[in-house]
PDB file of N, CA and C in Angstrom:
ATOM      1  N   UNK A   1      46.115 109.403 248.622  1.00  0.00           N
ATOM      2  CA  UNK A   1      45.052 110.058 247.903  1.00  0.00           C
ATOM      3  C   UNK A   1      43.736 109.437 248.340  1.00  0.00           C
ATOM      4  N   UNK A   2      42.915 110.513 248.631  1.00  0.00           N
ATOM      5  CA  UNK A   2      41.434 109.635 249.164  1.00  0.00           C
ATOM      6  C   UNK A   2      40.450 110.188 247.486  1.00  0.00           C
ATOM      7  N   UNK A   3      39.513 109.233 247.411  1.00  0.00           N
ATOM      8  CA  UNK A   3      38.590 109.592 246.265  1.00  0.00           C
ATOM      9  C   UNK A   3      36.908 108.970 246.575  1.00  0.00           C
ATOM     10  N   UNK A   4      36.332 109.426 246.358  1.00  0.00           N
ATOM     11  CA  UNK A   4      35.150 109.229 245.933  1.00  0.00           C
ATOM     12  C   UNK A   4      34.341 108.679 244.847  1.00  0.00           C
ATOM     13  N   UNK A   5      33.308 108.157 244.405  1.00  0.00           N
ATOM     14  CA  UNK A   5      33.006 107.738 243.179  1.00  0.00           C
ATOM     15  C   UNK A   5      31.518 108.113 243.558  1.00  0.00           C
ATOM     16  N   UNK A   6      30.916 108.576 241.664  1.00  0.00           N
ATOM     17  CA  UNK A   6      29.925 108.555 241.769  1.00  0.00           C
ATOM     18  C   UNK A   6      29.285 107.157 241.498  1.00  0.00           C
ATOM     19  N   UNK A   7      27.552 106.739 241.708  1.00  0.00           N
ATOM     20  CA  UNK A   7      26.996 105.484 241.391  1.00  0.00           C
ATOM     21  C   UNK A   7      28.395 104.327 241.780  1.00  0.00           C
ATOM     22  N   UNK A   8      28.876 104.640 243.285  1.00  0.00           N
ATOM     23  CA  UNK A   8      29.546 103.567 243.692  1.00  0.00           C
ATOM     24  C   UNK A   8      28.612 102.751 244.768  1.00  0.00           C
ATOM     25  N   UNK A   9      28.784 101.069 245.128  1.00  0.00           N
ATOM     26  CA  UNK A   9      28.407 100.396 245.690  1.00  0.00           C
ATOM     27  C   UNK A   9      28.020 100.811 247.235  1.00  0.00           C
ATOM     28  N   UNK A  10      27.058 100.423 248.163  1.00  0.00           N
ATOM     29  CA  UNK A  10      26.946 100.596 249.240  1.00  0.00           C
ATOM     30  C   UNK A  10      27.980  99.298 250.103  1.00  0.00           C
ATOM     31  N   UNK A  11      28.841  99.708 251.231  1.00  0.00           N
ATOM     32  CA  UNK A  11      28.037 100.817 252.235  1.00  0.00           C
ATOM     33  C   UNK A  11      28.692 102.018 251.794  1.00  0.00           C
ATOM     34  N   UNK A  12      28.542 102.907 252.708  1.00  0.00           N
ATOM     35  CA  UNK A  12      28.893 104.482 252.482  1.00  0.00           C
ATOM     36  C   UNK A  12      30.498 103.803 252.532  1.00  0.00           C
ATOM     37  N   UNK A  13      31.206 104.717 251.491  1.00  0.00           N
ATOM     38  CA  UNK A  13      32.879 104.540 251.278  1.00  0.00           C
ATOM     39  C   UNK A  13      33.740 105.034 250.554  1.00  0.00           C
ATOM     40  N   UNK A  14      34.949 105.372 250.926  1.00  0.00           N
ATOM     41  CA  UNK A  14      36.015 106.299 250.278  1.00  0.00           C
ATOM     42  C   UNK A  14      36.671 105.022 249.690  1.00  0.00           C
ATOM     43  N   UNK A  15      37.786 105.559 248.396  1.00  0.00           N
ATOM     44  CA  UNK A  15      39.030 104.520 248.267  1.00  0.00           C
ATOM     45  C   UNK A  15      40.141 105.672 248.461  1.00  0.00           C
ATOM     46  N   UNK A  16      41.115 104.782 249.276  1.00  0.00           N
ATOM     47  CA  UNK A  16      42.490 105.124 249.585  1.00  0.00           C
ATOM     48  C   UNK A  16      43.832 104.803 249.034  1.00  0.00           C
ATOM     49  N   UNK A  17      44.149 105.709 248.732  1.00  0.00           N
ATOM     50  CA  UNK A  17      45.716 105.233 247.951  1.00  0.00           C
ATOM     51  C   UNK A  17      46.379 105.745 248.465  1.00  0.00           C
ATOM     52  N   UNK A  18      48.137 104.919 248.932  1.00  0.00           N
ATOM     53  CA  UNK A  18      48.862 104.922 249.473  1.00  0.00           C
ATOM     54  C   UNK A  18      50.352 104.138 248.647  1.00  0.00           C
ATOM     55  N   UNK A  19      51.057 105.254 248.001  1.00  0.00           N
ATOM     56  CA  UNK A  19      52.087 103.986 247.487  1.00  0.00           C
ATOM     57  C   UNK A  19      50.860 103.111 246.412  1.00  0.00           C
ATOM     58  N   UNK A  20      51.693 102.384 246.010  1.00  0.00           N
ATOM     59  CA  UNK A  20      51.101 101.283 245.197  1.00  0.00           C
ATOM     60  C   UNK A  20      49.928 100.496 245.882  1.00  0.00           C
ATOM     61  N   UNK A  21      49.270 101.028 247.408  1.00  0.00           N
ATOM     62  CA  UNK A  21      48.841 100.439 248.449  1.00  0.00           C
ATOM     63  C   UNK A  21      47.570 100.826 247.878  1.00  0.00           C
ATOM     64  N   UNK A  22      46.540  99.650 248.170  1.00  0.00           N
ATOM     65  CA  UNK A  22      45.091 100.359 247.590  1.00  0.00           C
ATOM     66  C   UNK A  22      43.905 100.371 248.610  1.00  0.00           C
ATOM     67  N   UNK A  23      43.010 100.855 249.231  1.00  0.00           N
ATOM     68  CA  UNK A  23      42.075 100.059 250.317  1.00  0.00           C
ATOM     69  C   UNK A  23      40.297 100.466 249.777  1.00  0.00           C
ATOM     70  N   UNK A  24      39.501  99.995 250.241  1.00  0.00           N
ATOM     71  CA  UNK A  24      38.573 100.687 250.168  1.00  0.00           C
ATOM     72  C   UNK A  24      38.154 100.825 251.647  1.00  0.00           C
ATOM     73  N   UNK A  25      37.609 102.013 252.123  1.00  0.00           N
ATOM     74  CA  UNK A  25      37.327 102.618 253.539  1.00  0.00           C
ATOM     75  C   UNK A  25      35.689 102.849 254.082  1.00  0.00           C
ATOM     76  N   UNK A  26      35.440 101.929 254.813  1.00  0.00           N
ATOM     77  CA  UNK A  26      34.064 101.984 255.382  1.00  0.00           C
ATOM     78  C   UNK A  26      33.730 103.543 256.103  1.00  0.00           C
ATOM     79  N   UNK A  27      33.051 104.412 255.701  1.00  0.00           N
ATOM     80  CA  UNK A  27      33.055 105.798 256.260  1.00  0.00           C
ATOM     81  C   UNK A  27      32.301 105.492 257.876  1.00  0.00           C
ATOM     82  N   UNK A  28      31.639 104.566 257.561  1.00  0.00           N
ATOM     83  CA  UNK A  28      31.275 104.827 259.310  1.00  0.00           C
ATOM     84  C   UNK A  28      32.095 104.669 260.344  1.00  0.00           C
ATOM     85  N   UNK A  29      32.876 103.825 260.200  1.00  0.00           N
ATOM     86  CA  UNK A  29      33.737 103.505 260.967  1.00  0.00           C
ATOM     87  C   UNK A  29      35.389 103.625 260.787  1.00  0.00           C
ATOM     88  N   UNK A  30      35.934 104.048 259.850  1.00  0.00           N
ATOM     89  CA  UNK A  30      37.069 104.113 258.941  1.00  0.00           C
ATOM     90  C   UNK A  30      37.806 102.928 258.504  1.00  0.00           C
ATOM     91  N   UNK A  31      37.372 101.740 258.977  1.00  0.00           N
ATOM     92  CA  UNK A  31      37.495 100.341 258.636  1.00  0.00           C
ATOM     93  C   UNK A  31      37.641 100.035 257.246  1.00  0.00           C
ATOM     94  N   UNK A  32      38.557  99.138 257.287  1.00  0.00           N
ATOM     95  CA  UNK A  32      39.093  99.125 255.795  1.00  0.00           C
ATOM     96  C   UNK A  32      38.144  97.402 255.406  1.00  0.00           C
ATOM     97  N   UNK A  33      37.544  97.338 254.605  1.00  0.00           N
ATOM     98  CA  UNK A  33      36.847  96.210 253.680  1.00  0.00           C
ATOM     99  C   UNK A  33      37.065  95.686 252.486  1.00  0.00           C
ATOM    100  N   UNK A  34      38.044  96.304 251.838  1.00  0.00           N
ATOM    101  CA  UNK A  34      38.934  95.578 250.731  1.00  0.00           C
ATOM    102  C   UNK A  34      40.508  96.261 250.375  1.00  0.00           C
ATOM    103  N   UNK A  35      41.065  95.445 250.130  1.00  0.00           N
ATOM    104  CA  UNK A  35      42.366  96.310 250.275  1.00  0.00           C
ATOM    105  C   UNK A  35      43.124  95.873 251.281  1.00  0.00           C
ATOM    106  N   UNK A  36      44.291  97.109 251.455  1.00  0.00           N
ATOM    107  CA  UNK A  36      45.075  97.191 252.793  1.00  0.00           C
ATOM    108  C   UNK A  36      46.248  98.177 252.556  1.00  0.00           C
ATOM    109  N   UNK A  37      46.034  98.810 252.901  1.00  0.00           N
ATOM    110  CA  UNK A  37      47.392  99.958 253.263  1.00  0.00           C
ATOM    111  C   UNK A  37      48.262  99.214 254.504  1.00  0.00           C
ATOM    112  N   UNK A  38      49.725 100.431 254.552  1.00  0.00           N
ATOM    113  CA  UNK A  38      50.593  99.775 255.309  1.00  0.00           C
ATOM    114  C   UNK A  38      50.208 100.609 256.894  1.00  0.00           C
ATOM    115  N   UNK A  39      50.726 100.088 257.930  1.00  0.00           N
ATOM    116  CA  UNK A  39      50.427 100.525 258.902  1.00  0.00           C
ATOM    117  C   UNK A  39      50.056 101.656 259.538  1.00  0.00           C
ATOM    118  N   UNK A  40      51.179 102.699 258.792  1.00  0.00           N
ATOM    119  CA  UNK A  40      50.975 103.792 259.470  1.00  0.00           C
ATOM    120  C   UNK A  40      50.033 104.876 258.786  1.00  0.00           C
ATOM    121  N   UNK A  41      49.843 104.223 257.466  1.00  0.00           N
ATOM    122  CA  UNK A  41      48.486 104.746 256.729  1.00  0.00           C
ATOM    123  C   UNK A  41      46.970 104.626 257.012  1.00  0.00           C
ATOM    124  N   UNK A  42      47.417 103.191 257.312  1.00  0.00           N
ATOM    125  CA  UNK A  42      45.772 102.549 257.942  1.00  0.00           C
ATOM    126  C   UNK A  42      45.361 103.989 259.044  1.00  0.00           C
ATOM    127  N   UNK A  43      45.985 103.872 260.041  1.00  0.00           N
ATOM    128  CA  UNK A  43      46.131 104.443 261.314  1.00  0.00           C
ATOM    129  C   UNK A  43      45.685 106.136 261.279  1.00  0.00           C
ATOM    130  N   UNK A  44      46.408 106.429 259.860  1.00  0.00           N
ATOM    131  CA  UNK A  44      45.620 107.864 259.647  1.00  0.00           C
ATOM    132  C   UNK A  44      44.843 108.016 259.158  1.00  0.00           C
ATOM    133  N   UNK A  45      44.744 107.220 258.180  1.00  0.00           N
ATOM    134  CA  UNK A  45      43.249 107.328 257.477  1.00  0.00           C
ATOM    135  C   UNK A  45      42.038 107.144 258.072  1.00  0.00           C
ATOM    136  N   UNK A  46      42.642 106.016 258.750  1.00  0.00           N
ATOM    137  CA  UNK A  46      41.498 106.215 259.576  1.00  0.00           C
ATOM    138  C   UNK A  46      40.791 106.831 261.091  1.00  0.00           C
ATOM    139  N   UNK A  47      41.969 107.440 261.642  1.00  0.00           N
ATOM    140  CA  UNK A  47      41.913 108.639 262.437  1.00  0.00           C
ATOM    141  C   UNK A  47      41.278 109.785 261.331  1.00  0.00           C
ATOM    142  N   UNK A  48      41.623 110.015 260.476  1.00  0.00           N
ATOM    143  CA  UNK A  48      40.965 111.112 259.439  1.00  0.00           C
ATOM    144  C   UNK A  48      39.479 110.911 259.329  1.00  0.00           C
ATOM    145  N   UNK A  49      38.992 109.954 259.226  1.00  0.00           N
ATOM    146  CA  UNK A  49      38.002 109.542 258.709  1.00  0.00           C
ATOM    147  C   UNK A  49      36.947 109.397 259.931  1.00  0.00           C
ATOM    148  N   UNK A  50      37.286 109.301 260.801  1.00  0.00           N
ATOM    149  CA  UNK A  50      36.649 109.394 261.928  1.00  0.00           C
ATOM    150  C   UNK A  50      36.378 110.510 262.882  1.00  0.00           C
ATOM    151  N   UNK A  51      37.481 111.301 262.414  1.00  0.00           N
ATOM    152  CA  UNK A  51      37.121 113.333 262.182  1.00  0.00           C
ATOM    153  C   UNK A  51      36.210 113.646 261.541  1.00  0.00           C
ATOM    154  N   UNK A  52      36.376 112.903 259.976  1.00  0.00           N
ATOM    155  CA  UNK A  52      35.706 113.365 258.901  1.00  0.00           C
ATOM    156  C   UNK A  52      34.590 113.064 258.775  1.00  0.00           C
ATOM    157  N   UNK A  53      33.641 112.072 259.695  1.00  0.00           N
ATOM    158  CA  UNK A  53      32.644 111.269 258.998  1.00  0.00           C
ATOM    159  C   UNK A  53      31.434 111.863 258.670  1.00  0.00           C
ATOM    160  N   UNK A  54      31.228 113.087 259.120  1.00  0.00           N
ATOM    161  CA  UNK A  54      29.801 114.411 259.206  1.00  0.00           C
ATOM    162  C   UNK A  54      30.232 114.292 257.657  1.00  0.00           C
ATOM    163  N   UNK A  55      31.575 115.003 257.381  1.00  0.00           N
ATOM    164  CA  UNK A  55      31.928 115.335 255.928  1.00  0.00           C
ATOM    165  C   UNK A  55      31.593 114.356 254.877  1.00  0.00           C
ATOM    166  N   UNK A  56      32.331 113.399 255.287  1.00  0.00           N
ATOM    167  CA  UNK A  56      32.429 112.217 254.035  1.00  0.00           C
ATOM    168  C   UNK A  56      30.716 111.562 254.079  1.00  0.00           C
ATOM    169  N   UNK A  57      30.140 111.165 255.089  1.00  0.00           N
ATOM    170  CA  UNK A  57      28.352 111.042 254.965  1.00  0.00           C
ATOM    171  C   UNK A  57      27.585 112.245 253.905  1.00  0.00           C
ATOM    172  N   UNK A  58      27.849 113.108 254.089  1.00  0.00           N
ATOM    173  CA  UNK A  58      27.558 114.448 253.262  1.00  0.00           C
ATOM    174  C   UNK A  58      27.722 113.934 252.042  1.00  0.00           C
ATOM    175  N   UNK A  59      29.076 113.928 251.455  1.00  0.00           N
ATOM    176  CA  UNK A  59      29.552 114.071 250.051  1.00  0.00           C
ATOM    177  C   UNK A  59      28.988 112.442 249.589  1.00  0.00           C
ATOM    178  N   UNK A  60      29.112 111.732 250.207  1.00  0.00           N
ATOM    179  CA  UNK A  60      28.752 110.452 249.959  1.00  0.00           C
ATOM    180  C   UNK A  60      26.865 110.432 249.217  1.00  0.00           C
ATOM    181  N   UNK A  61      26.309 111.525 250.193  1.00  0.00           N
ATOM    182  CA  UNK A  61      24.803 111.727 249.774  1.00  0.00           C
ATOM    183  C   UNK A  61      24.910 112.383 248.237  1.00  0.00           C
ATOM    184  N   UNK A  62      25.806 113.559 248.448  1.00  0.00           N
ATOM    185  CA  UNK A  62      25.830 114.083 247.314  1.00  0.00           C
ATOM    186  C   UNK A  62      26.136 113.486 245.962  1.00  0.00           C
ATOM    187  N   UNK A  63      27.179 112.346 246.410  1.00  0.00           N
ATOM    188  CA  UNK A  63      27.457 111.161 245.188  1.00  0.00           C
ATOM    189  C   UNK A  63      26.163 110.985 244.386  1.00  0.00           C
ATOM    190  N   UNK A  64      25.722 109.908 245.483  1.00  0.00           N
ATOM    191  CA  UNK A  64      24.231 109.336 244.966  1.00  0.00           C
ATOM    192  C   UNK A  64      23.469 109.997 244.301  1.00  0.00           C
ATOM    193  N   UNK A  65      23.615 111.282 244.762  1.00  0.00           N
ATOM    194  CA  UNK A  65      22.695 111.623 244.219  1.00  0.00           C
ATOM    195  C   UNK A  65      23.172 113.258 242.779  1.00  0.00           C
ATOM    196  N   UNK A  66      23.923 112.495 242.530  1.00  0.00           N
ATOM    197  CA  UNK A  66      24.826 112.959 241.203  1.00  0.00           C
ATOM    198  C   UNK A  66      25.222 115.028 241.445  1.00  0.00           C
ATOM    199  N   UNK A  67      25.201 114.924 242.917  1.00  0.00           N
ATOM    200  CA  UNK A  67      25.762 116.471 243.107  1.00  0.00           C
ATOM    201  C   UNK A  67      27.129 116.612 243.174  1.00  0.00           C
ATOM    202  N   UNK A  68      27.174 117.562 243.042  1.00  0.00           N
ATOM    203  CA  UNK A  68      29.122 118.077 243.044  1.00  0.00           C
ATOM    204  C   UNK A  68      29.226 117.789 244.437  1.00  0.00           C
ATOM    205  N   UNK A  69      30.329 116.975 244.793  1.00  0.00           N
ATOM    206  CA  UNK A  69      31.189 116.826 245.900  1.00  0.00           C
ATOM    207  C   UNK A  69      31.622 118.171 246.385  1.00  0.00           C
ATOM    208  N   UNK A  70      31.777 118.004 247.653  1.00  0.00           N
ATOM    209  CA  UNK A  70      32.739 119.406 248.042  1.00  0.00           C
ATOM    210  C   UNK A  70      34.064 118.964 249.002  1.00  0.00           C
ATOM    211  N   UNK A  71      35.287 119.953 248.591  1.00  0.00           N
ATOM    212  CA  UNK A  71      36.453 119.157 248.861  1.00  0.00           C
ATOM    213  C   UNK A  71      36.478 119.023 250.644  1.00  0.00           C
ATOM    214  N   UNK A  72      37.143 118.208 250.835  1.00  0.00           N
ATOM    215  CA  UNK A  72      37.428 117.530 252.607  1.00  0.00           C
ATOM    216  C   UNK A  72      39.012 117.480 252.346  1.00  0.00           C
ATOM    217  N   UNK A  73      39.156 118.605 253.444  1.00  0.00           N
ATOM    218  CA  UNK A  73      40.626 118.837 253.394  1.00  0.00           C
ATOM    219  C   UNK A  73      41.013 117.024 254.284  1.00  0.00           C
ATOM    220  N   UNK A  74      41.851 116.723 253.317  1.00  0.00           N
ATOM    221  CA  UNK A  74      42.497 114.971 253.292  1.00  0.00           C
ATOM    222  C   UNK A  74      43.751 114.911 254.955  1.00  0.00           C
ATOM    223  N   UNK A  75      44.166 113.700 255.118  1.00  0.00           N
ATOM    224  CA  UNK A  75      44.768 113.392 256.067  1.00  0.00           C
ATOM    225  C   UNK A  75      45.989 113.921 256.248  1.00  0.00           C
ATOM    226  N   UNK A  76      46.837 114.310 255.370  1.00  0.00           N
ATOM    227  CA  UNK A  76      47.801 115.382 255.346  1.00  0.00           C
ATOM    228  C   UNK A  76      48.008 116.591 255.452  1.00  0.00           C
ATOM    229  N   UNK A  77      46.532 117.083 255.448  1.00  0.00           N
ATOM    230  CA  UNK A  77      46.284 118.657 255.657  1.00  0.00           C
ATOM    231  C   UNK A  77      47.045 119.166 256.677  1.00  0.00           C
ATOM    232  N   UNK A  78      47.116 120.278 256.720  1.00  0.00           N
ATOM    233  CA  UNK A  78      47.896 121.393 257.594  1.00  0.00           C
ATOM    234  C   UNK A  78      46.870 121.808 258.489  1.00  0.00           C
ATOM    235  N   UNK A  79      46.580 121.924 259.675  1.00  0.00           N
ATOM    236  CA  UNK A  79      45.467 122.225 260.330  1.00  0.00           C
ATOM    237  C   UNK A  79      45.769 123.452 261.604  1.00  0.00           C
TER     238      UNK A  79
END
């Protein structure tokens, strides 16, 4: 599960859940900075996220600035 928060901390960042696995995800780079997922999660998420980063920079603005998110089809999507 990827999520967003509003009035969350800088830098720009998703949190990731995986299993009982928790991370928080640097959007610029998909780099994980607290946390840790298991391998083969890391690996997509952050391949996802590095697809995604136009998207997730976007919604991330929109956070801040207390607008409705818009959904980002997630790392499991069907494409």
């Amino acid at each position: 599960m990827i999520q967003m928060y509003y009035n969350d901390h800088e830098p720009p960042h998703f949190h990731a859940r995986y299993g009982r696995a928790r991370a928080i995800v640097r959007i610029a780079d998909g780099e994980i900075i607290a946390g840790e997922l298991p391998p083969t999660a890391k690996r997509l998420v952050r391949q996802w996220a590095l697809a995604r980063t136009g998207e997730l920079q976007d919604n991330w603005k929109r956070a801040r600035a207390h607008q409705p998110l818009e959904k980002v089809a997630g790392p499991d999507a069907d494409e």
